[in-house]
N, C-alpha and C. Protein backbone atom coordinates (compact mmCIF):
# COMPACT_ATOMS: atom_id res chain seq x y z
N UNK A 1 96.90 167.99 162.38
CA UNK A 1 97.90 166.94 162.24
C UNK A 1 98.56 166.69 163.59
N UNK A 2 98.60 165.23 163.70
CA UNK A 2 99.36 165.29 165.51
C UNK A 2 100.45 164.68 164.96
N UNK A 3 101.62 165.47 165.76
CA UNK A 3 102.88 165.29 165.90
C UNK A 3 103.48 164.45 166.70
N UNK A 4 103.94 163.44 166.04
CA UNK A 4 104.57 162.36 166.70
C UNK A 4 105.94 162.68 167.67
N UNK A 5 106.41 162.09 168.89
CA UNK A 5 107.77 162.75 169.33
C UNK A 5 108.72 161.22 169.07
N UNK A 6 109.56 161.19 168.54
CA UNK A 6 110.28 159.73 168.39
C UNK A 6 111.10 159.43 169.66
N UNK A 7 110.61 158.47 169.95
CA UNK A 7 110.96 157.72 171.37
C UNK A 7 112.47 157.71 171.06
N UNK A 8 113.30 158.05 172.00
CA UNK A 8 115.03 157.74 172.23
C UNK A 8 114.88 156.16 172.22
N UNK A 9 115.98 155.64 172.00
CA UNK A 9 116.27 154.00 172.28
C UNK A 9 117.17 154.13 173.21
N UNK A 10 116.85 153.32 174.07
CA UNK A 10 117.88 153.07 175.22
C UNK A 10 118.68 152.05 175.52
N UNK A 11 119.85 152.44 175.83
CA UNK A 11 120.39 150.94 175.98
C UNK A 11 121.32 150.94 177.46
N UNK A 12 121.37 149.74 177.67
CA UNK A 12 122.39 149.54 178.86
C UNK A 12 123.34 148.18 178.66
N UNK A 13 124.47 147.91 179.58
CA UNK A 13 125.34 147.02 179.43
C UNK A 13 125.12 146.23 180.57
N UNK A 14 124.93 144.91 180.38
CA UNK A 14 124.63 143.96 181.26
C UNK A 14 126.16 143.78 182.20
N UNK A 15 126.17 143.68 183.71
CA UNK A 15 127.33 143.88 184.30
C UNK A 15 126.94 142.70 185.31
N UNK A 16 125.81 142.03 185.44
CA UNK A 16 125.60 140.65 186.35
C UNK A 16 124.26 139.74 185.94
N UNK A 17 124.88 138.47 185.73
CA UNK A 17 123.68 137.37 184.69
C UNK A 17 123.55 136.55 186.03
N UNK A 18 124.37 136.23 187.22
CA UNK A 18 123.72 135.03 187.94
C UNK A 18 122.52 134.43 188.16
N UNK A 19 122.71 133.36 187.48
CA UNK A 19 121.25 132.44 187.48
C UNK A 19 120.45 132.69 186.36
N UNK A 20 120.90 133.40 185.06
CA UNK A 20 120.38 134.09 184.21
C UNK A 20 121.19 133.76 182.96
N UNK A 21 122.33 133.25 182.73
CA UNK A 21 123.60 133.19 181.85
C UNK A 21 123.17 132.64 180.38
N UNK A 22 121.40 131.86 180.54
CA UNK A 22 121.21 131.61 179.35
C UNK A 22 120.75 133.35 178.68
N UNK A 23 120.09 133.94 179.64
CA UNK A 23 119.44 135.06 179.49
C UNK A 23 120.07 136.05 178.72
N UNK A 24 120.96 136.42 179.50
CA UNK A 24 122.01 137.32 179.73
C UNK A 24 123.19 137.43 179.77
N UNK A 25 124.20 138.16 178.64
CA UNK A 25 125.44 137.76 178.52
C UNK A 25 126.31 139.10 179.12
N UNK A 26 126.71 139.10 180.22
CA UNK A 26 127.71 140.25 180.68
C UNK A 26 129.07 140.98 179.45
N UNK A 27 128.86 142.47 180.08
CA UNK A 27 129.12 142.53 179.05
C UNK A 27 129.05 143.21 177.56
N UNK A 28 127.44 142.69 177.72
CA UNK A 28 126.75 143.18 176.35
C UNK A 28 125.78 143.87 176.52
N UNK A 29 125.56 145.02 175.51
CA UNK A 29 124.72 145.81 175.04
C UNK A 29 123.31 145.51 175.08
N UNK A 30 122.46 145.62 175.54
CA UNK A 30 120.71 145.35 175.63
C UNK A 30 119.96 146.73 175.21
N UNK A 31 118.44 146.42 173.98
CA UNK A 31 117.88 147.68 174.15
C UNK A 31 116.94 147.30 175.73
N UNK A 32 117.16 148.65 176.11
CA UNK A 32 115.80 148.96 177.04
C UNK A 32 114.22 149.45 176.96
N UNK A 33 113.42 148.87 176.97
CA UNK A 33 112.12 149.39 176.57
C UNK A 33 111.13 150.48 177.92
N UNK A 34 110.77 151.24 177.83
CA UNK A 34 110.43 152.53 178.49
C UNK A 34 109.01 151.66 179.36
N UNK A 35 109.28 151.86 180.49
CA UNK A 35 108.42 150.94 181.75
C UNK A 35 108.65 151.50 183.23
N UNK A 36 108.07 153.31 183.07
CA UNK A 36 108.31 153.86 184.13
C UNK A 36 107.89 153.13 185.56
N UNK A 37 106.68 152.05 185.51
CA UNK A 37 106.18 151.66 186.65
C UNK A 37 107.31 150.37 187.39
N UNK A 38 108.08 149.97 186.33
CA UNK A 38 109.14 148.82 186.12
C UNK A 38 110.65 150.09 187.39
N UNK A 39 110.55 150.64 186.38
CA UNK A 39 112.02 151.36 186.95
C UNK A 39 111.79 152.09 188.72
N UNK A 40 110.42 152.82 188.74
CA UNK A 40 109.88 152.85 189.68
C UNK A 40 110.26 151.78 190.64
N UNK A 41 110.08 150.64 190.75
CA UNK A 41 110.14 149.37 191.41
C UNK A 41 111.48 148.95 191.65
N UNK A 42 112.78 149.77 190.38
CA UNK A 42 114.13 149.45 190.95
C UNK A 42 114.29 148.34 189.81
N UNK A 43 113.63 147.90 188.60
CA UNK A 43 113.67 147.32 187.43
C UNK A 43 113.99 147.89 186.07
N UNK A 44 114.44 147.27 185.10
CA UNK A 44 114.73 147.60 184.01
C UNK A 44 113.99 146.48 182.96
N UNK A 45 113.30 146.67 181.64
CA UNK A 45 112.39 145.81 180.94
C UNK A 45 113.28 145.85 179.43
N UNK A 46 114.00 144.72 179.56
CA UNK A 46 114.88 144.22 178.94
C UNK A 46 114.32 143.25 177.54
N UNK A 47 115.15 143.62 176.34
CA UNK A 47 115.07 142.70 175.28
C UNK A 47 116.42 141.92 175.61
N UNK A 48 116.20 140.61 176.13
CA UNK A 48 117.27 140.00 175.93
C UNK A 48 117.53 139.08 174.99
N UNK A 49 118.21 137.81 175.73
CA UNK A 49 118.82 136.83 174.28
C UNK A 49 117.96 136.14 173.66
N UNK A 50 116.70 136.28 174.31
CA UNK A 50 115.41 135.13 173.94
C UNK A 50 114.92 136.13 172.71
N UNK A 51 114.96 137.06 173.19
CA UNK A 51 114.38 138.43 171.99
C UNK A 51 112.71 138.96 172.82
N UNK A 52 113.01 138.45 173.56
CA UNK A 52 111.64 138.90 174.24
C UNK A 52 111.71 139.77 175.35
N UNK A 53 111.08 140.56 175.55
CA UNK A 53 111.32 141.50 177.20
C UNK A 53 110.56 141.39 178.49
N UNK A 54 111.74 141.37 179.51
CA UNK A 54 111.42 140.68 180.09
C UNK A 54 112.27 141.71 181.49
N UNK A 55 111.69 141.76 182.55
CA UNK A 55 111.93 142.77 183.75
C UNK A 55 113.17 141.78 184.82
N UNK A 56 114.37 142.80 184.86
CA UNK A 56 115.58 142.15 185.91
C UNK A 56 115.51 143.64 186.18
N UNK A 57 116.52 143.38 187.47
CA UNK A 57 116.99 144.48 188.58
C UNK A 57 117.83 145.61 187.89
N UNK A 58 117.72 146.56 187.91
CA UNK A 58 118.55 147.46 187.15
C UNK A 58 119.82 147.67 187.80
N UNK A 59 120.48 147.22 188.83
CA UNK A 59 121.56 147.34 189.21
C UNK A 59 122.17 146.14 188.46
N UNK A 60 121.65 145.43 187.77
CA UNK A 60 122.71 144.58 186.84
C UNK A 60 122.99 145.46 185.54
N UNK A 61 122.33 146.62 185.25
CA UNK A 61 122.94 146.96 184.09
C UNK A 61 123.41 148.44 184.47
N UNK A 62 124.29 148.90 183.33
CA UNK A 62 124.74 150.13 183.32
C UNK A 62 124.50 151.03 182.49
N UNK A 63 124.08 152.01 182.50
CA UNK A 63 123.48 152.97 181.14
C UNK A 63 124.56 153.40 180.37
N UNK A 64 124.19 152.55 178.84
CA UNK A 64 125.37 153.43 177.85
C UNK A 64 125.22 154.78 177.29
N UNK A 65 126.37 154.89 177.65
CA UNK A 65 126.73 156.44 177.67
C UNK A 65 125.99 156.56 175.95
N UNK A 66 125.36 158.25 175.82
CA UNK A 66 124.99 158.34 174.32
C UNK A 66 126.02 158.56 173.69
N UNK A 67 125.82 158.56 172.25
CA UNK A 67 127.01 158.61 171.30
C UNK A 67 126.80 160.17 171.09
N UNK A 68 127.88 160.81 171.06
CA UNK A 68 127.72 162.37 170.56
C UNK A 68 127.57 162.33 169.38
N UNK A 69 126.22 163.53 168.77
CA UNK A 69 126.17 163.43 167.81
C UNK A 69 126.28 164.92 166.57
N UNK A 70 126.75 164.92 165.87
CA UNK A 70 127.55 166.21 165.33
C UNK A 70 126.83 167.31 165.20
């Protein structure tokens, strides 16, 4: 039987949309989808407002802190 490991969800907070404002709403919460060759590069692979994912600079977002969990 192979054992599945359940992927974490990631999220970050959008902190700069310029030129992007339909995209991207500062601010707000985004999941992040796992794109080591993306982050490598200084990118983050974003579900944004379109609902589709799509690669911006990761210095526009900020990693939300995890929720502690009991």
């Amino acid at each position: 039987m192979v054992e599945r490991r359940k992927a974490r969800r990631r999220f970050a907070v959008c902190v700069f949309n310029e030129g992007y404002e339909a995209s991207l709403e500062c601010d707000k919460v985004y999941p992040v989808l796992s794109d080591p060759r993306a982050e490598r590069d200084g990118d983050l692979r974003i579900v944004d407002e379109s609902g589709e994912d799509y690669l911006y600079p990761a210095e526009w977002f900020v990693a939300r802190p995890r929720e502690a969990r009991p």
